[in-house]
PDB file of N, CA and C in Angstrom:
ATOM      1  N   UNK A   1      -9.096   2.100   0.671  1.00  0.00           N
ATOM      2  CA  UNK A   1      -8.946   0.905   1.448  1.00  0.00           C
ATOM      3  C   UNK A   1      -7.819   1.154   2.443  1.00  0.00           C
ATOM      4  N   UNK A   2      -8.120   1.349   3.751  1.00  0.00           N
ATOM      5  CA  UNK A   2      -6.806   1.735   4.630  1.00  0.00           C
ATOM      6  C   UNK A   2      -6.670  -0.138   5.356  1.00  0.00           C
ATOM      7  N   UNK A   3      -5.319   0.129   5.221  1.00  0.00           N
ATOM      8  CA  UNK A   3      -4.561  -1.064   5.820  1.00  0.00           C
ATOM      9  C   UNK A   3      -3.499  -1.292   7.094  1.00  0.00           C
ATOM     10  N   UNK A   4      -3.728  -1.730   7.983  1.00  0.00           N
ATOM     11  CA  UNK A   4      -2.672  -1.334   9.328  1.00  0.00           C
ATOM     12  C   UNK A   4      -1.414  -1.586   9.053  1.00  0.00           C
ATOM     13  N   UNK A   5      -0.521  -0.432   8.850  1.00  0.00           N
ATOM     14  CA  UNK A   5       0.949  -0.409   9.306  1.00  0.00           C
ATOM     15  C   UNK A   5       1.264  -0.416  10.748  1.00  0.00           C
ATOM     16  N   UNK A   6       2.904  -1.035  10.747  1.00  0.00           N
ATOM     17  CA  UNK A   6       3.431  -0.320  11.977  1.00  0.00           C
ATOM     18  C   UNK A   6       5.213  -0.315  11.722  1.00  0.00           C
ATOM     19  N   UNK A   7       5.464   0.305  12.684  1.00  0.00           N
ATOM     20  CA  UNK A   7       6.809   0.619  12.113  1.00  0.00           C
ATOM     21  C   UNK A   7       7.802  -1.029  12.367  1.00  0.00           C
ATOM     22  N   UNK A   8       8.602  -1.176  11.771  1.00  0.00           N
ATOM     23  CA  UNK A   8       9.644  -2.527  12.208  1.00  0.00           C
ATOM     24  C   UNK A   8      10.973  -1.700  13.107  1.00  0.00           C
ATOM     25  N   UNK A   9      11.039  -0.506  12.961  1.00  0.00           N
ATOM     26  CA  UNK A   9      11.895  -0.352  13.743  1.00  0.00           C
ATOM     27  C   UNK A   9      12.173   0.225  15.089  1.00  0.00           C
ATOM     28  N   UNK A  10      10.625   0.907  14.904  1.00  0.00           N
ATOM     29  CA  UNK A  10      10.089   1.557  16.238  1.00  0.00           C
ATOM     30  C   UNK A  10       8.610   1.125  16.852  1.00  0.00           C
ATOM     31  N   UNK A  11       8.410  -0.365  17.246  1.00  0.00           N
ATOM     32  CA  UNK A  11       6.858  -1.062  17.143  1.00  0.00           C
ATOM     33  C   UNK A  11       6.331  -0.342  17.707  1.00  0.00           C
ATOM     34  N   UNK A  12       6.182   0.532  18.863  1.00  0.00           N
ATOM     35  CA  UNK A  12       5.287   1.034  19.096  1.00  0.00           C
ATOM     36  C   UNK A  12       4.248   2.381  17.834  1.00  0.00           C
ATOM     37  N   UNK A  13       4.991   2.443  16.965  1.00  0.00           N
ATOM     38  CA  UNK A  13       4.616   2.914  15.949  1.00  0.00           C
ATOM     39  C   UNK A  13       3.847   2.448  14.878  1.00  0.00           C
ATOM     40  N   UNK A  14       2.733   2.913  14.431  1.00  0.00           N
ATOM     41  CA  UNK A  14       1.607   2.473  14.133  1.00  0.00           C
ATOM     42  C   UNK A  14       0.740   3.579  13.325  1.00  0.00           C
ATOM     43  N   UNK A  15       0.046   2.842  11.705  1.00  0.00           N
ATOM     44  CA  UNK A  15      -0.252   3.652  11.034  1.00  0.00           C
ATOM     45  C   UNK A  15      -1.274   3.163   9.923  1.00  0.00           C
ATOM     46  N   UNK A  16      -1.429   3.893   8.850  1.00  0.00           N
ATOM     47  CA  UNK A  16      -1.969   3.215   8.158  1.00  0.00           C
ATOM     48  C   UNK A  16      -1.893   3.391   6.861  1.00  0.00           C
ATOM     49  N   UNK A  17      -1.649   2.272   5.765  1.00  0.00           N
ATOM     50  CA  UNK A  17      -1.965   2.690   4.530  1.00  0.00           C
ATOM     51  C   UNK A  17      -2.599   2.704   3.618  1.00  0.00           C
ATOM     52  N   UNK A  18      -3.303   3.635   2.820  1.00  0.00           N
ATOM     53  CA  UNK A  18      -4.426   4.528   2.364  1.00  0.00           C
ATOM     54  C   UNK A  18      -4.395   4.237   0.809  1.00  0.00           C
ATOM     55  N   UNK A  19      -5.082   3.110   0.529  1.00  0.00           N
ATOM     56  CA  UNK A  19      -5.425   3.189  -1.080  1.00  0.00           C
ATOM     57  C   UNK A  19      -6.435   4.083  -1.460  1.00  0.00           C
ATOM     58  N   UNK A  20      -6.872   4.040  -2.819  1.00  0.00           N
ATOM     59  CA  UNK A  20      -8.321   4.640  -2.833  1.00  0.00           C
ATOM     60  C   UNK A  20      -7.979   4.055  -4.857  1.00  0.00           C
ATOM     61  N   UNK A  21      -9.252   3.743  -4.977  1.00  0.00           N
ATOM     62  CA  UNK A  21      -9.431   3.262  -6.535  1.00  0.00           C
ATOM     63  C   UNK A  21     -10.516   2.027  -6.908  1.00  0.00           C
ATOM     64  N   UNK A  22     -11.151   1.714  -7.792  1.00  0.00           N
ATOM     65  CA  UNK A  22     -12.152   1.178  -7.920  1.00  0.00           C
ATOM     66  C   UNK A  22     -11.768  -0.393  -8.252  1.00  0.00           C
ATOM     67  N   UNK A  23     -11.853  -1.496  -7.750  1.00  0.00           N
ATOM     68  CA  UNK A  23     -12.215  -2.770  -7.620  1.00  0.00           C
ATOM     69  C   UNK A  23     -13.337  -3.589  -7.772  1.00  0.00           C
ATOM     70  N   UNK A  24     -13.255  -4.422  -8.621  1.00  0.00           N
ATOM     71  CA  UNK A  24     -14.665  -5.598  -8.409  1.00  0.00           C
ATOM     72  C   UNK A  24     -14.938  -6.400  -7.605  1.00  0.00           C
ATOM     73  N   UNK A  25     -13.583  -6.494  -6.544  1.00  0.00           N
ATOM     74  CA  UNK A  25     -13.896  -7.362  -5.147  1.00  0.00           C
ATOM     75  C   UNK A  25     -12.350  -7.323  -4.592  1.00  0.00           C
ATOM     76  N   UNK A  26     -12.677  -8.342  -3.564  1.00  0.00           N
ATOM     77  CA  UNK A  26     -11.712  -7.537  -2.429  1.00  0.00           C
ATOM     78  C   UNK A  26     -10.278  -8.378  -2.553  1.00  0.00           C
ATOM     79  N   UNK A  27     -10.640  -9.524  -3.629  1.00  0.00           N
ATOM     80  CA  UNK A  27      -8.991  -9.877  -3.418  1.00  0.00           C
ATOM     81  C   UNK A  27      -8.231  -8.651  -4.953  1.00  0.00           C
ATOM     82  N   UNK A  28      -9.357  -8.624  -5.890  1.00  0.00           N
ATOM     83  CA  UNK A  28      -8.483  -7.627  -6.833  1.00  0.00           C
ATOM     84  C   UNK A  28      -8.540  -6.358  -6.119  1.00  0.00           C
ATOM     85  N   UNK A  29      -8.665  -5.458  -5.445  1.00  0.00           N
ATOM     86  CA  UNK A  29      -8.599  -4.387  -4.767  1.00  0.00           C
ATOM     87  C   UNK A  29      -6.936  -4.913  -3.688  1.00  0.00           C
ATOM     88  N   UNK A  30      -6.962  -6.081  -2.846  1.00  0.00           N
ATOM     89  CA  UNK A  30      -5.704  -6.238  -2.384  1.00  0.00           C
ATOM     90  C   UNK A  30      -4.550  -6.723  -3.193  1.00  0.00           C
ATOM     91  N   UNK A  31      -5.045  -6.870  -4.312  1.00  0.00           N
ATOM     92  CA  UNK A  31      -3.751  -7.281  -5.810  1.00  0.00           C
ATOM     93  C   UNK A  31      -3.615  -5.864  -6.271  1.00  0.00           C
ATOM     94  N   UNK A  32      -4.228  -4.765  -6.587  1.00  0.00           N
ATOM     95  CA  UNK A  32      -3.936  -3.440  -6.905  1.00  0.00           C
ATOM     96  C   UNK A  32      -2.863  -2.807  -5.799  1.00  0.00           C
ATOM     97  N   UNK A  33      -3.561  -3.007  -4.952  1.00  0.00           N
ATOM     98  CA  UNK A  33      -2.760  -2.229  -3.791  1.00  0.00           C
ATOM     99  C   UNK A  33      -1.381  -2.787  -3.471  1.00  0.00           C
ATOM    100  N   UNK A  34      -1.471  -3.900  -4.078  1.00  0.00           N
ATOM    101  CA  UNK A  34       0.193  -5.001  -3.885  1.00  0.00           C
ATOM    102  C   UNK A  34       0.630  -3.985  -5.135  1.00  0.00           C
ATOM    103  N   UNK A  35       0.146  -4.113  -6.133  1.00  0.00           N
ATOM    104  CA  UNK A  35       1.053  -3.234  -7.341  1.00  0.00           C
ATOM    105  C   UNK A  35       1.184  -2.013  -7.008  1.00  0.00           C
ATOM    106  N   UNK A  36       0.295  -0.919  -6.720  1.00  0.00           N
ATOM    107  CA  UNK A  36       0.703   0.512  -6.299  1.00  0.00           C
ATOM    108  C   UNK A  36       2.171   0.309  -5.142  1.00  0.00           C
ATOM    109  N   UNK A  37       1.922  -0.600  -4.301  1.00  0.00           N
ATOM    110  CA  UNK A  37       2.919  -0.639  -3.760  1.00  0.00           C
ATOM    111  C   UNK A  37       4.407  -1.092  -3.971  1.00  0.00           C
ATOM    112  N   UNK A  38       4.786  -1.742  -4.792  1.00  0.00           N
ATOM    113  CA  UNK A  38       5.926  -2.463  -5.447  1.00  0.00           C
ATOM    114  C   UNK A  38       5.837  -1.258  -6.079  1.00  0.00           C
ATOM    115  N   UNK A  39       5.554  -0.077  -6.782  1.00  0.00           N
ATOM    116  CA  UNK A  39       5.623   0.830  -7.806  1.00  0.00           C
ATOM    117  C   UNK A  39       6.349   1.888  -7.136  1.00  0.00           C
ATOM    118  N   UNK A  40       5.435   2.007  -5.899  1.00  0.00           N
ATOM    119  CA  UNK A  40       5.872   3.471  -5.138  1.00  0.00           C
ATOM    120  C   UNK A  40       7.260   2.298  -4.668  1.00  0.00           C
ATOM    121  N   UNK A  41       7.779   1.486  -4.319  1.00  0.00           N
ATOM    122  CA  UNK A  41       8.894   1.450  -3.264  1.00  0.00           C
ATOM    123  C   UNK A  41       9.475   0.907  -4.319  1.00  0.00           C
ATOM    124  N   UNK A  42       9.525   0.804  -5.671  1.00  0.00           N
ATOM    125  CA  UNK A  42      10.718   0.415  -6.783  1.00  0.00           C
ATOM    126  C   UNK A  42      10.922   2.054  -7.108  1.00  0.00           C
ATOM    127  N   UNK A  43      10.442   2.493  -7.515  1.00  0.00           N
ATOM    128  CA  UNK A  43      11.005   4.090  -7.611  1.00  0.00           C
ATOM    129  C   UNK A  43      11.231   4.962  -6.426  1.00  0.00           C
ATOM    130  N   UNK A  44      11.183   4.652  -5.201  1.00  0.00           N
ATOM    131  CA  UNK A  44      12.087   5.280  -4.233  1.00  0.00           C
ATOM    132  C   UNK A  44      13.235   5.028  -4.042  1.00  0.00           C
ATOM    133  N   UNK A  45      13.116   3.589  -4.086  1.00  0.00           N
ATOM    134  CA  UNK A  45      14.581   2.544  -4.313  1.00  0.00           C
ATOM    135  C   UNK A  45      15.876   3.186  -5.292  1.00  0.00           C
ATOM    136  N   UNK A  46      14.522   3.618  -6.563  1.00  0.00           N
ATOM    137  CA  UNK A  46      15.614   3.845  -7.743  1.00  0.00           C
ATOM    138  C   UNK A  46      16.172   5.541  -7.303  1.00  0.00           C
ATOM    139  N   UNK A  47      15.398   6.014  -6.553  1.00  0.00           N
ATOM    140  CA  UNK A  47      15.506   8.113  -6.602  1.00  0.00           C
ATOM    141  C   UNK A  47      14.393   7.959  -7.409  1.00  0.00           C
ATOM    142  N   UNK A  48      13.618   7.615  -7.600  1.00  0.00           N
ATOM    143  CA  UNK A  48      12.405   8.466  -8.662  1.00  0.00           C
ATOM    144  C   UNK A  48      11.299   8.889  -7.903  1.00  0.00           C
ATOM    145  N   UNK A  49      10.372  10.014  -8.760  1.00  0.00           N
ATOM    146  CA  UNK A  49       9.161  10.370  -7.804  1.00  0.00           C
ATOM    147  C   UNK A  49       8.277   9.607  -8.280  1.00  0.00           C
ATOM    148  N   UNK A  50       7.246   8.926  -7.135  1.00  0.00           N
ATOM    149  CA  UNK A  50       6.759   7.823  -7.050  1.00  0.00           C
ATOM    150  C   UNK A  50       5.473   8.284  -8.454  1.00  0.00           C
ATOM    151  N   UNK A  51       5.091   7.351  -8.856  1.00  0.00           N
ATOM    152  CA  UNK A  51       3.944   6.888 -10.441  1.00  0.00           C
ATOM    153  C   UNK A  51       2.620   7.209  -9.379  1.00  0.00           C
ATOM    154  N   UNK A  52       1.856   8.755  -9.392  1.00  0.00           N
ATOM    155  CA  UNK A  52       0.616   9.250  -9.293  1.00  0.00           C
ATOM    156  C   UNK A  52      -0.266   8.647 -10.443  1.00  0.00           C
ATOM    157  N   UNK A  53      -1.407   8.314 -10.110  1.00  0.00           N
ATOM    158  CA  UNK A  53      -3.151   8.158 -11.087  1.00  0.00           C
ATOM    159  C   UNK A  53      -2.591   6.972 -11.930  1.00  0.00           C
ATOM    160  N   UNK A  54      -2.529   5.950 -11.636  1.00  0.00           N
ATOM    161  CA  UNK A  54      -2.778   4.788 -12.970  1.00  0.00           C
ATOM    162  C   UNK A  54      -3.663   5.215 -13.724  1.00  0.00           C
ATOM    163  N   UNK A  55      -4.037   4.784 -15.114  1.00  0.00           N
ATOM    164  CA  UNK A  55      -5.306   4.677 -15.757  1.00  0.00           C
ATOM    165  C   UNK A  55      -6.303   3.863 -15.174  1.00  0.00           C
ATOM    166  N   UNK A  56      -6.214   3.098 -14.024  1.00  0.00           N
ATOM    167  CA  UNK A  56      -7.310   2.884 -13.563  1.00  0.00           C
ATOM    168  C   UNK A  56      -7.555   3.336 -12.158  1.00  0.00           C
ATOM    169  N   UNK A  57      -7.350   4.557 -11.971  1.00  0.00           N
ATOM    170  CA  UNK A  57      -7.544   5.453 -11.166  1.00  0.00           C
ATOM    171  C   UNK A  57      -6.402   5.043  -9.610  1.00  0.00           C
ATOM    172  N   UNK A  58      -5.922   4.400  -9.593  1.00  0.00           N
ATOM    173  CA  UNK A  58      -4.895   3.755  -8.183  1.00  0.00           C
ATOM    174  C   UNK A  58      -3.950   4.616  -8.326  1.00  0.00           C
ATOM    175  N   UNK A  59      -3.309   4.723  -6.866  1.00  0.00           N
ATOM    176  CA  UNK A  59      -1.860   5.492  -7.122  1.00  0.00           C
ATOM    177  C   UNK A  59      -1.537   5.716  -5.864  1.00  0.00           C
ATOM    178  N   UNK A  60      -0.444   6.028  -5.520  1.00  0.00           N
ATOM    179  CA  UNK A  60       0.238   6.293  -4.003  1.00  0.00           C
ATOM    180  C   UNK A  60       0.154   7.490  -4.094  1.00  0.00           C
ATOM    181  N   UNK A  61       0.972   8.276  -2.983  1.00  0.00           N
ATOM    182  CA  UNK A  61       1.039   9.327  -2.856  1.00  0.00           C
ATOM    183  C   UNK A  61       2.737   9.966  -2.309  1.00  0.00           C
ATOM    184  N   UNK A  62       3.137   8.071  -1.414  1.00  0.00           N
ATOM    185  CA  UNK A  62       4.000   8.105  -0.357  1.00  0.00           C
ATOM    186  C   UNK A  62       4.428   6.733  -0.132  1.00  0.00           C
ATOM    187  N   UNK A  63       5.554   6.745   0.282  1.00  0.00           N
ATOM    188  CA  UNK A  63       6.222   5.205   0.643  1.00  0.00           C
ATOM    189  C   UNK A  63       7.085   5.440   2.082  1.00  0.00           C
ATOM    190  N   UNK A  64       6.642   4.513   2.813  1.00  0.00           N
ATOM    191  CA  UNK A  64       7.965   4.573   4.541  1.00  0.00           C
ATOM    192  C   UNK A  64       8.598   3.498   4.595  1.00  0.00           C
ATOM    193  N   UNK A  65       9.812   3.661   4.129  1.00  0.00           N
ATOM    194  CA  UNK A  65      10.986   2.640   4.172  1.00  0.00           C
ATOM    195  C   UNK A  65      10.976   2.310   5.941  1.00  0.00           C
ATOM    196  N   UNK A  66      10.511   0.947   6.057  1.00  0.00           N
ATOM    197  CA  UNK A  66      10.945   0.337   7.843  1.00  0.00           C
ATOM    198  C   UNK A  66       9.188   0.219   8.208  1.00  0.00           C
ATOM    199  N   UNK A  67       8.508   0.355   7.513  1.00  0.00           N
ATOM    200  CA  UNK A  67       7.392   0.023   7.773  1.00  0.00           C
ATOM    201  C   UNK A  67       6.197  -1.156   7.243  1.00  0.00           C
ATOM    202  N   UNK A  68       5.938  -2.010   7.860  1.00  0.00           N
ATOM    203  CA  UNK A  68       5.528  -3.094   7.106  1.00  0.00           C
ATOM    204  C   UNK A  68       4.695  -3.017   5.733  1.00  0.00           C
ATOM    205  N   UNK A  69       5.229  -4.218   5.002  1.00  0.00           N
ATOM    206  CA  UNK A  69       4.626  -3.950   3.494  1.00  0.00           C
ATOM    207  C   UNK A  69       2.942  -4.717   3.324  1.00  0.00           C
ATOM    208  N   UNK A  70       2.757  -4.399   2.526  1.00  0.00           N
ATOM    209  CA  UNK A  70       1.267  -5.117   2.411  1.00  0.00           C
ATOM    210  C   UNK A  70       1.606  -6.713   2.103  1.00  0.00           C
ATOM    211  N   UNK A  71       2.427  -7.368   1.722  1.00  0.00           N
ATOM    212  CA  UNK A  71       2.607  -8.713   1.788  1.00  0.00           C
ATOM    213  C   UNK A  71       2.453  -9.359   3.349  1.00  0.00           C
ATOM    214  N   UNK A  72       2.268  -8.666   4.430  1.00  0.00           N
ATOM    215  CA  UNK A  72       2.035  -8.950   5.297  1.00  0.00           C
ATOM    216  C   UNK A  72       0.996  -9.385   5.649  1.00  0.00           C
ATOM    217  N   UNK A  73       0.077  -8.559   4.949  1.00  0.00           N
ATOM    218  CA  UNK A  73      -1.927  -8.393   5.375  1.00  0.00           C
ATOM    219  C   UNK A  73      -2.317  -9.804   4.635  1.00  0.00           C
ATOM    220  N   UNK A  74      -2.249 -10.865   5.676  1.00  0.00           N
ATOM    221  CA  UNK A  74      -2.413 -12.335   5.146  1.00  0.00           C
ATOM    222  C   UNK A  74      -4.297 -12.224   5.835  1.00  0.00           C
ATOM    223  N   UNK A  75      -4.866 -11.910   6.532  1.00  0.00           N
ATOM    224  CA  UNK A  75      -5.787 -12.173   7.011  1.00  0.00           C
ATOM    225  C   UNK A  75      -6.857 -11.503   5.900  1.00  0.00           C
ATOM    226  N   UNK A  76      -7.962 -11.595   5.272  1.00  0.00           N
ATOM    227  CA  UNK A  76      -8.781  -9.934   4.348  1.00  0.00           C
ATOM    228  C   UNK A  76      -9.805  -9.952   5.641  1.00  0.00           C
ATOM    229  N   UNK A  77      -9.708 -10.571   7.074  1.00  0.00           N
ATOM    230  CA  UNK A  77     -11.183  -9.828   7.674  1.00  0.00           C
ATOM    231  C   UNK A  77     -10.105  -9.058   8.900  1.00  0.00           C
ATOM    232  N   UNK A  78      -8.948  -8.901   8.487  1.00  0.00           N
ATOM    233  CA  UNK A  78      -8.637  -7.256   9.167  1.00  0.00           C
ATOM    234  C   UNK A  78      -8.722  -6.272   8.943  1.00  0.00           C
ATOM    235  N   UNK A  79      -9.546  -5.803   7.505  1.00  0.00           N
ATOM    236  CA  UNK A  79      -9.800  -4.724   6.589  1.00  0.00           C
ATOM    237  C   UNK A  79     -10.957  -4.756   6.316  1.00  0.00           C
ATOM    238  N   UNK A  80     -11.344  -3.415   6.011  1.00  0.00           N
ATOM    239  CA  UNK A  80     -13.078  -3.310   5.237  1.00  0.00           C
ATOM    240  C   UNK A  80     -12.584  -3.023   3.737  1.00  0.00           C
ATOM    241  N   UNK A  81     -13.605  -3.155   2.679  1.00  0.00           N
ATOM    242  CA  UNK A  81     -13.528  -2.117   1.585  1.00  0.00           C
ATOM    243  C   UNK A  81     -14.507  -0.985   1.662  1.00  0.00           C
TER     244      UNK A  81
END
């Protein structure tokens, strides 16, 4: 599920972030991706290396401190699944 970033500190900067994991619909697929994300940016926060493969297959890879968080993505028809 890719989601539009952009940077807060450099707007012309612009990106995207890249779930991938299995969902039964699209608001639990954007509630997963809220948790992978609070996961990866609580253990960068702390120094830790970010929590790869949940048991239900979700997981980051990467976190960009200054770049908008998914609490942002208020709209779901700016995204596909």
């Amino acid at each position: 599920m890719p989601l539009p970033i952009r940077s807060t500190e450099a707007p012309g900067l612009r990106g995207l972030h890249v779930f991938t994991g299995r969902a039964d619909s699209r608001s639990a697929a954007v509630r997963i991706a809220h948790e992978v994300y609070d996961a990866a940016r609580a253990a960068t926060e702390a120094g830790l290396e970010i929590p790869h493969g949940r048991p239900d297959g979700w997981g980051a890879c990467g976190y960009r401190p200054g770049w908008t968080n998914p609490y942002r993505w208020t709209k779901p028809s700016t995204f596909e699944l």
